[in-house]
N, C-alpha and C. Protein backbone atom coordinates (compact mmCIF):
# COMPACT_ATOMS: atom_id res chain seq x y z
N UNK A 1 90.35 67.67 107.15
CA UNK A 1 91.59 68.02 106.49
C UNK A 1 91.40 69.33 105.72
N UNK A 2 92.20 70.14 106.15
CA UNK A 2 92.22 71.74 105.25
C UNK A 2 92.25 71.63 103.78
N UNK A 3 92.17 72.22 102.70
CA UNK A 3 92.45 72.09 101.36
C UNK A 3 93.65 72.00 101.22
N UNK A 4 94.09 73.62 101.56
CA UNK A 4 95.32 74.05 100.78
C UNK A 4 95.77 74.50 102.92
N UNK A 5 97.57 73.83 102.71
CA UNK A 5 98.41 73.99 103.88
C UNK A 5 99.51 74.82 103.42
N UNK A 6 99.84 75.77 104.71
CA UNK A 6 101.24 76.74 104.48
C UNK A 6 102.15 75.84 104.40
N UNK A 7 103.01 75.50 103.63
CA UNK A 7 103.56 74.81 103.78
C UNK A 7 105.11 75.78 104.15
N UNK A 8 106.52 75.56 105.66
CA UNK A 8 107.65 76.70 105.90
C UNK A 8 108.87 75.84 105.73
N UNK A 9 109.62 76.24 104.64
CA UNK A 9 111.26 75.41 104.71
C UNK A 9 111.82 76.19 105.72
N UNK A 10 112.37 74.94 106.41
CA UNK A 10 113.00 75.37 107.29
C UNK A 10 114.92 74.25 107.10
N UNK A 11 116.19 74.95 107.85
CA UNK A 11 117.02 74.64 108.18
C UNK A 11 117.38 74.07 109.18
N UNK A 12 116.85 73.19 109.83
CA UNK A 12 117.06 73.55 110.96
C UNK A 12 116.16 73.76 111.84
N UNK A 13 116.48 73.97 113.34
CA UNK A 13 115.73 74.97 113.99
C UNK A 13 114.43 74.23 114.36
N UNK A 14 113.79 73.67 113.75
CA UNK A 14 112.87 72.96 113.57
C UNK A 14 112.07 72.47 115.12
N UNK A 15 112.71 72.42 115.93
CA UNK A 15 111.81 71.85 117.51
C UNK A 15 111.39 73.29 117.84
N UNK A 16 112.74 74.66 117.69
CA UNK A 16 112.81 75.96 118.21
C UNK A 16 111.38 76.36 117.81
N UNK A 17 111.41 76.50 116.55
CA UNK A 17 109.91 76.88 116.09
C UNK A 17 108.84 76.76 116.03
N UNK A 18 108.58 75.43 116.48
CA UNK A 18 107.58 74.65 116.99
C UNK A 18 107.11 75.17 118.01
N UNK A 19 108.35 75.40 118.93
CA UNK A 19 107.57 76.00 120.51
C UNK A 19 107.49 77.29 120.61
N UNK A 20 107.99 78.25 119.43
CA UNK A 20 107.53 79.52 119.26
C UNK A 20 106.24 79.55 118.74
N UNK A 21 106.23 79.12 117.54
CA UNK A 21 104.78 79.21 117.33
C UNK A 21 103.53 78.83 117.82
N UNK A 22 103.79 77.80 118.45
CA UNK A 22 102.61 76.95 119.59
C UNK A 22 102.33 78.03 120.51
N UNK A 23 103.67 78.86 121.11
CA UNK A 23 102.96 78.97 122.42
C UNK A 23 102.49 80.51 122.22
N UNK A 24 102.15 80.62 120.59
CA UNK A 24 101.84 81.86 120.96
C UNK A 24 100.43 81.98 120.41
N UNK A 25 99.60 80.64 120.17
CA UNK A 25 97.67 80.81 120.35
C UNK A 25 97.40 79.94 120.90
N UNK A 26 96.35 80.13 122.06
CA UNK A 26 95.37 79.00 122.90
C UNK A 26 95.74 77.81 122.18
N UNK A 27 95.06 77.85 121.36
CA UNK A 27 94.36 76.47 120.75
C UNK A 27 95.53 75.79 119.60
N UNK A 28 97.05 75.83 120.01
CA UNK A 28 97.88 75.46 119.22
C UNK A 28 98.41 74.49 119.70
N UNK A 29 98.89 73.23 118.84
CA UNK A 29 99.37 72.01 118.49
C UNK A 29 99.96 71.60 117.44
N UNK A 30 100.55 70.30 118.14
CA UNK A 30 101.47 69.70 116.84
C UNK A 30 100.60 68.84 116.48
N UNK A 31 100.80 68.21 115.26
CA UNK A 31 99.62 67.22 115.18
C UNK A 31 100.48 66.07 114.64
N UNK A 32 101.79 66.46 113.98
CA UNK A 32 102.51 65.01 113.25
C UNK A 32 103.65 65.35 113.23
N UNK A 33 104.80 64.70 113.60
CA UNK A 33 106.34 64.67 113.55
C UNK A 33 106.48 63.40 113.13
N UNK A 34 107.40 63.70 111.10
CA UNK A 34 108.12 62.92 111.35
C UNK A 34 109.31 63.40 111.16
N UNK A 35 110.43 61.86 110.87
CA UNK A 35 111.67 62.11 111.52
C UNK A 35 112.56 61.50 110.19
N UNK A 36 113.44 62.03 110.17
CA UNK A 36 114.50 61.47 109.23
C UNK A 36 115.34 59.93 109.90
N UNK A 37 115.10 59.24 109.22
CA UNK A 37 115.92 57.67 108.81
C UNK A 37 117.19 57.50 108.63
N UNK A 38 118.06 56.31 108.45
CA UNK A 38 119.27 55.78 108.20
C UNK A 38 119.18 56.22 106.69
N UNK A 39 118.24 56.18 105.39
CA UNK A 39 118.11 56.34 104.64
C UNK A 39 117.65 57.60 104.08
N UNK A 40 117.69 58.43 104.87
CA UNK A 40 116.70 59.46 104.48
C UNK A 40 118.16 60.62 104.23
N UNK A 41 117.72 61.90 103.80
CA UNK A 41 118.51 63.17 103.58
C UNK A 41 118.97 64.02 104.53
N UNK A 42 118.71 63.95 105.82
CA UNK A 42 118.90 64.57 106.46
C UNK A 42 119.86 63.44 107.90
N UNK A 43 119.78 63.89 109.11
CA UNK A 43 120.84 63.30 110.07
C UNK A 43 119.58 62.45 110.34
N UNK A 44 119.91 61.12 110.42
CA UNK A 44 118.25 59.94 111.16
C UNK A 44 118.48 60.53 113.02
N UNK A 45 116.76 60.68 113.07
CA UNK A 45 116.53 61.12 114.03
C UNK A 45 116.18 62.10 114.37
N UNK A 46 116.34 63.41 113.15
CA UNK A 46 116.46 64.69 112.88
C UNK A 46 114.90 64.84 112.45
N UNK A 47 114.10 65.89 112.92
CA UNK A 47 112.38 65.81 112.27
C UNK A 47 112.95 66.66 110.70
N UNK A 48 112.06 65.64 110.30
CA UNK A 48 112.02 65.71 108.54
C UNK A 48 111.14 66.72 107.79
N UNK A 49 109.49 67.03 108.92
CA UNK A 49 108.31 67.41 108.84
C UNK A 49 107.90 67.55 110.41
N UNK A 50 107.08 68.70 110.48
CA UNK A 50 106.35 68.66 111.47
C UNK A 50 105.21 69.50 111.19
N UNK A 51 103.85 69.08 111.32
CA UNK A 51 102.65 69.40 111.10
C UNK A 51 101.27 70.35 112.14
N UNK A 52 101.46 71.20 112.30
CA UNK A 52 100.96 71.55 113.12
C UNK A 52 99.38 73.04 112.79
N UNK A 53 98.32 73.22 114.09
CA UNK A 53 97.78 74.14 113.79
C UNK A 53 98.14 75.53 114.91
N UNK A 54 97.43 76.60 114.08
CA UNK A 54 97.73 78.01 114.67
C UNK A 54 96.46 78.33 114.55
N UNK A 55 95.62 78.73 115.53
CA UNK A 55 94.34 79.49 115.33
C UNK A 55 93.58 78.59 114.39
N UNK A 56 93.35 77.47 114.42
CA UNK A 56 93.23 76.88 113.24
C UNK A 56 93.12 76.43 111.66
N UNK A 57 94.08 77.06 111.48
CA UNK A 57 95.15 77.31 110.48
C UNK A 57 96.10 75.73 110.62
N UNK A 58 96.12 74.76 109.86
CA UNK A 58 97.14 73.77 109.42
C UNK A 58 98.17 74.63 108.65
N UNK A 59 99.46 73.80 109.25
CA UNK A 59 101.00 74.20 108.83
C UNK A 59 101.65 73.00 108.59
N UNK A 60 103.01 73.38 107.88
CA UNK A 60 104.01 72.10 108.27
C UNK A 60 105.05 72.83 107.77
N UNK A 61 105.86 72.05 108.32
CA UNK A 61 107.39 72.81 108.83
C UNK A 61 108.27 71.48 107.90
N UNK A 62 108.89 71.54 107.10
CA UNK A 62 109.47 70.43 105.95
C UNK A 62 111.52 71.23 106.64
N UNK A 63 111.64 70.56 107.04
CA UNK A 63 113.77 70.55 107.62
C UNK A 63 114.19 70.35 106.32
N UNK A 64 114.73 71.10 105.06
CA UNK A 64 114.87 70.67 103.88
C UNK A 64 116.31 70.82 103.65
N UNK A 65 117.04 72.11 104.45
CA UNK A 65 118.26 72.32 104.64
C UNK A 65 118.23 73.36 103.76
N UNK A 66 119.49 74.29 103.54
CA UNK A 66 120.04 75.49 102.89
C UNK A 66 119.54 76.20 101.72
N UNK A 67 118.95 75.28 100.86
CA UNK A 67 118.56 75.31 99.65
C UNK A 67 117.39 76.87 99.67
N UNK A 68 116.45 76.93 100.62
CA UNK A 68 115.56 77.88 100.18
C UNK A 68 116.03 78.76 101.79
N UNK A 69 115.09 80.20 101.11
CA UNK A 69 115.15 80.64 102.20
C UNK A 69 113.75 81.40 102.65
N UNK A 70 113.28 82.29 103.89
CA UNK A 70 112.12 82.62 103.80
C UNK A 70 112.27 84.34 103.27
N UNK A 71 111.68 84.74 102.89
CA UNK A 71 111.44 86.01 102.05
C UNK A 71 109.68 86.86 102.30
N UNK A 72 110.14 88.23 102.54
CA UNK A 72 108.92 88.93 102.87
C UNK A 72 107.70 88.76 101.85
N UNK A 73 108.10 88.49 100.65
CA UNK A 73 107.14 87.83 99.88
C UNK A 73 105.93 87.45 100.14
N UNK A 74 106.38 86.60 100.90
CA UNK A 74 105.21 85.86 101.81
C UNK A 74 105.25 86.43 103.18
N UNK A 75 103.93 86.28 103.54
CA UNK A 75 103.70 86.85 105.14
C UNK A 75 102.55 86.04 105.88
N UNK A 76 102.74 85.55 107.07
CA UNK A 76 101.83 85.03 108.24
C UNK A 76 101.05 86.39 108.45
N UNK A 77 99.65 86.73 108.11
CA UNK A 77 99.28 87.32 108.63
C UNK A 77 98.20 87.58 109.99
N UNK A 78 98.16 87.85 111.26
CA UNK A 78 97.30 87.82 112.18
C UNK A 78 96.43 88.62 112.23
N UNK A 79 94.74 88.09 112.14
CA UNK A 79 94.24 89.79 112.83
C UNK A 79 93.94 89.35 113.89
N UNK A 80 94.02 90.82 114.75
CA UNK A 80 94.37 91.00 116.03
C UNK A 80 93.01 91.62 116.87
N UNK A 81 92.40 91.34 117.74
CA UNK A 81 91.22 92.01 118.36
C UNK A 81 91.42 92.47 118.88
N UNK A 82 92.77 93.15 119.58
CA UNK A 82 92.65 93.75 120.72
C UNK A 82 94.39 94.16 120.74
N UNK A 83 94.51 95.47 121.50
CA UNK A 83 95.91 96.33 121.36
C UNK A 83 96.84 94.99 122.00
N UNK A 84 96.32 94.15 123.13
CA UNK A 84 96.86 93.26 124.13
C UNK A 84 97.38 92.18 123.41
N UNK A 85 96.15 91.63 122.48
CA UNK A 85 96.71 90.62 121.72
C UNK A 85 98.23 91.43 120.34
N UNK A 86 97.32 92.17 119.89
CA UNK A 86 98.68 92.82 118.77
C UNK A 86 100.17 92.71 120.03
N UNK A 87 100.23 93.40 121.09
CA UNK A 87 101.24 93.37 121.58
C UNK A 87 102.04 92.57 122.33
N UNK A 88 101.15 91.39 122.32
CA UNK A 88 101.55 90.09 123.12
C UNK A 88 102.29 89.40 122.04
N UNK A 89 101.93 89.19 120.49
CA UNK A 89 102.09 88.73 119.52
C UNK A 89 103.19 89.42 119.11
N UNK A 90 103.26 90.47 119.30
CA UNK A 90 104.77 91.08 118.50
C UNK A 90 105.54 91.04 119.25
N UNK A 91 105.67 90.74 120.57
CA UNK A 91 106.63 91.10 121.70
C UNK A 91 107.05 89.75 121.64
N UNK A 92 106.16 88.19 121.58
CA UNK A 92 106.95 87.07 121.22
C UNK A 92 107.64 87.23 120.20
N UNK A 93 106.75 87.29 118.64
CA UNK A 93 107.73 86.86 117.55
C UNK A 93 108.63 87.56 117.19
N UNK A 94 108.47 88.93 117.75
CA UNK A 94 110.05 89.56 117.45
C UNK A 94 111.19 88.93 118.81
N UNK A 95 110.81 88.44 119.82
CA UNK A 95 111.86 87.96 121.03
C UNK A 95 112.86 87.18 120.71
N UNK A 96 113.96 87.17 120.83
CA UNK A 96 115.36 86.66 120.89
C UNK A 96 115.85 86.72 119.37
N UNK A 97 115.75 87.79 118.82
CA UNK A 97 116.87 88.36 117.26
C UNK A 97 115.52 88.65 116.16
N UNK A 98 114.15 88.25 116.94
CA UNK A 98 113.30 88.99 115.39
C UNK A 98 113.35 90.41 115.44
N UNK A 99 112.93 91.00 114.39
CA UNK A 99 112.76 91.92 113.76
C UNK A 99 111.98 92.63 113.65
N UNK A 100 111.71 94.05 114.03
CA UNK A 100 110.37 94.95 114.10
C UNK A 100 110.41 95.22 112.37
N UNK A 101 109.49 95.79 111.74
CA UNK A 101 109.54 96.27 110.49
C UNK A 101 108.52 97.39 110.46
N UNK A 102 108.11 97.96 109.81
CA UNK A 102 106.67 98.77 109.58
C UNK A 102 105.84 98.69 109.15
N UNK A 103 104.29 99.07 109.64
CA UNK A 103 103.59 98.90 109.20
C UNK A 103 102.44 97.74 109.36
N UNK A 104 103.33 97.23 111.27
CA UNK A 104 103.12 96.37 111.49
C UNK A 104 103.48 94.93 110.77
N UNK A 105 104.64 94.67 110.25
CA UNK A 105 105.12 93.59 109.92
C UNK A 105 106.44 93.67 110.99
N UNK A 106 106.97 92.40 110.51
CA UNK A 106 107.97 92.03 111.71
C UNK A 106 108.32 90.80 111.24
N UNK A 107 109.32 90.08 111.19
CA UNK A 107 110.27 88.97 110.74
C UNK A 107 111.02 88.32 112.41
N UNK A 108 110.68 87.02 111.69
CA UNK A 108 111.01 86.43 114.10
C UNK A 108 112.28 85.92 113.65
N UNK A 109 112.86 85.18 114.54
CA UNK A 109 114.26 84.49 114.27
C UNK A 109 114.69 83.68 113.43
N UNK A 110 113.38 83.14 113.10
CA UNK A 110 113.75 82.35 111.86
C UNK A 110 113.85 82.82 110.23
N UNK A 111 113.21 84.15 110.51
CA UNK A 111 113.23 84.58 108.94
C UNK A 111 111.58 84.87 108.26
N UNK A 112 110.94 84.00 109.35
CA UNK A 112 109.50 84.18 108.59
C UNK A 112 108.91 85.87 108.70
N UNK A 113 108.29 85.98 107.65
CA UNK A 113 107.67 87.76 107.99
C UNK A 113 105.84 87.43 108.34
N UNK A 114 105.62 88.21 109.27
CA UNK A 114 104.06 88.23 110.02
C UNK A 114 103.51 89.93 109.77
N UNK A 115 102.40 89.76 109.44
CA UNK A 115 101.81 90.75 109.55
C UNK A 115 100.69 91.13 111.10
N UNK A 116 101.05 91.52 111.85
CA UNK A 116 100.33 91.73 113.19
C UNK A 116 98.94 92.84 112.90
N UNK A 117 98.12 92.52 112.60
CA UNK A 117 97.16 93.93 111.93
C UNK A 117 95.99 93.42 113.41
N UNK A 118 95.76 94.69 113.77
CA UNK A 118 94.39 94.67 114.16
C UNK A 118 93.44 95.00 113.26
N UNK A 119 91.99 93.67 113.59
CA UNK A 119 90.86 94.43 113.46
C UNK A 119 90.00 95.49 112.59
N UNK A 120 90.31 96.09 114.03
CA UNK A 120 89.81 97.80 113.84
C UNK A 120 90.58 98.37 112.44
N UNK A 121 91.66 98.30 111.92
CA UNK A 121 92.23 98.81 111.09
C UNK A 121 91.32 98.90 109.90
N UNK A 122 91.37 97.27 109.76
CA UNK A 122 90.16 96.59 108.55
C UNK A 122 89.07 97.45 108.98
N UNK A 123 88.48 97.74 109.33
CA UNK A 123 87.19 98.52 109.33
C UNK A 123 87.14 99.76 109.33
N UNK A 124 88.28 100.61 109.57
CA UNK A 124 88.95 101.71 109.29
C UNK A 124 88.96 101.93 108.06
N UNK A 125 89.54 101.38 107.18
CA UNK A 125 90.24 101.30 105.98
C UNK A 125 88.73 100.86 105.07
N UNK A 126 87.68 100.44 105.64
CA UNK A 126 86.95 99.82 104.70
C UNK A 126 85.43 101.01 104.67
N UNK A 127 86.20 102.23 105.40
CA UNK A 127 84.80 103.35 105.62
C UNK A 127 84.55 103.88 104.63
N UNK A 128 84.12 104.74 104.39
CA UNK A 128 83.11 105.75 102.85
C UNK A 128 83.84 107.14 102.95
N UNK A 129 84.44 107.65 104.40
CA UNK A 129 85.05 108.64 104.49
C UNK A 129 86.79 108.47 104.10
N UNK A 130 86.60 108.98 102.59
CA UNK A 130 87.66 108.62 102.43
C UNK A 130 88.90 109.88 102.93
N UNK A 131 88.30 110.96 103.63
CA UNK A 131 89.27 111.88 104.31
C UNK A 131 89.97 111.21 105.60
N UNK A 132 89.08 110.37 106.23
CA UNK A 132 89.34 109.60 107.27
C UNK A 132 90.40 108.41 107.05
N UNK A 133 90.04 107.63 105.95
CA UNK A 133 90.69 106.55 105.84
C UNK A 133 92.41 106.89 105.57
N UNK A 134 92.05 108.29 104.62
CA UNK A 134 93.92 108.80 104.38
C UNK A 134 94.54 109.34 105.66
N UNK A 135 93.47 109.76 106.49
CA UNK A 135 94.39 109.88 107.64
C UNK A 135 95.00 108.56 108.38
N UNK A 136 94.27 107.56 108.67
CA UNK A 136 94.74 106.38 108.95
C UNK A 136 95.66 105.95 108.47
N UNK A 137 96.08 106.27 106.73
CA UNK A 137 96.81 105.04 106.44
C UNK A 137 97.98 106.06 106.66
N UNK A 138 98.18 107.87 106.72
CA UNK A 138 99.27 108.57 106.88
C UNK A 138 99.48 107.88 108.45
N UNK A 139 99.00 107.60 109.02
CA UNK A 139 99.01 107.52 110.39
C UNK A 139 100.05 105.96 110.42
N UNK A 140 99.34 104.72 110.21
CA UNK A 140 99.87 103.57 110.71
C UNK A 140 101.27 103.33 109.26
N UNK A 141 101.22 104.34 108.60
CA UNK A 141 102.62 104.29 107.58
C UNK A 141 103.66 104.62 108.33
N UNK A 142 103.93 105.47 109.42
CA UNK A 142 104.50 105.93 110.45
C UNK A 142 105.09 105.15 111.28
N UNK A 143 103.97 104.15 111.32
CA UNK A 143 104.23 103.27 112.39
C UNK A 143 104.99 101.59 112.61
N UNK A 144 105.13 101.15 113.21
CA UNK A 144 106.21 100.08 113.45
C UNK A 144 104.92 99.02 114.20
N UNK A 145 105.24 99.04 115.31
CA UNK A 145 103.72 97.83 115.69
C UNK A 145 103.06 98.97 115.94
N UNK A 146 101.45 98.12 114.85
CA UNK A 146 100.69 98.95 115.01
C UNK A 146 99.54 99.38 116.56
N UNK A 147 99.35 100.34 116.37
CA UNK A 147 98.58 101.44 117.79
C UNK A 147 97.23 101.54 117.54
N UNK A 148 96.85 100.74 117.44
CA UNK A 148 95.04 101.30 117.70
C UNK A 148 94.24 102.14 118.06
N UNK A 149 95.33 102.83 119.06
CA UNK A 149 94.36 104.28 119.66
C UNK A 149 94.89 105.27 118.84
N UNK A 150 96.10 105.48 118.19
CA UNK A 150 96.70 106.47 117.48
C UNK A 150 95.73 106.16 115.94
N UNK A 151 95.63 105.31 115.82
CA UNK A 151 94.92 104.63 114.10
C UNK A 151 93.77 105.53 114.69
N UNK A 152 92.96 105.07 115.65
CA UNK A 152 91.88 105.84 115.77
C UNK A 152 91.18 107.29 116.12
N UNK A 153 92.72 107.52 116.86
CA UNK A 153 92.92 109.28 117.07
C UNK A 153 92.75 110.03 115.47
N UNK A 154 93.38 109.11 114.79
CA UNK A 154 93.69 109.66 113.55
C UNK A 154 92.62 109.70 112.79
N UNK A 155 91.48 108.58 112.71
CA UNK A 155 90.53 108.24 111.80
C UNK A 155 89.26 109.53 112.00
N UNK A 156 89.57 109.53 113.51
CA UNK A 156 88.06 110.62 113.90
C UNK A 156 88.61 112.14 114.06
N UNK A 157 90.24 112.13 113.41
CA UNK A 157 90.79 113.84 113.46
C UNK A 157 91.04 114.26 114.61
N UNK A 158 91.24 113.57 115.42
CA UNK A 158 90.80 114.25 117.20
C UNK A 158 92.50 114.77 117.06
């Protein structure tokens, strides 16, 4: 059992997101659905909670209704090994009404905000050349999903 779980209010939507987020790492599952009752707050029959992992990462998804909403505040962040994965990942969670943003963030249909970062960035950003590193960050400030070969065009001045 993890310590501490993301815990996402959601409205709704609740199966939709499930199969967005599952199907977008190998090793993703639900692990617990439950369901709203004759007695319960929501419509009986309706999932109440659903519990699931990402990369192994524990989540749960609480159907709470209107009351909250999601806010960039908070962010899912991914790191990314590879330009394929960054672009496989942004091309789902922005698909059907999400949201590109900059800087490599991006908001999916439901409202949640993700940070898509490769990698390489982190190790970019973490060099001694700090002429290098300001070129990087002028570089991926520019940018929308981030480019790895442009981050790196940029880092070595080419």
């Amino acid at each position: 059992m993890q310590k501490i779980v993301t815990n996402l209010w959601f409205d709704g939507r609740v199966e939709e997101a499930l199969e967005l987020y599952t199907s977008c790492f190998e090793d993703a599952r639900v692990t617990n659905i439950t369901r709203y009752t004759e007695a319960g707050m929501g419509e009986a029959g309706e999932i109440m909670t659903a519990e699931f992992v990402l990369a192994g990462q524990e989540f749960c998804i609480i159907n709470g209704g209107p009351m909250y909403t999601h806010s960039p505040a908070m962010s899912l962040s991914v790191n990314c090994v590879d330009q394929n994965e960054v672009d496989r990942l942004w091309a789902r969670l922005t698909s059907d009404g999400g949201e590109e943003g900059r800087c490599g963030w991006l908001t999916d249909r439901f409202g949640v905000s993700w940070q898509i970062v490769p990698t390489a960035l982190g190790e970019m950003m973490a060099s001694d050349d700090t002429s290098a590193v300001e070129r990087v960050t002028a570089a991926f400030l520019k940018m929308e999903k981030l480019d790895i070969a442009g981050m790196e065009k940029a880092f070595r001045n080419a």
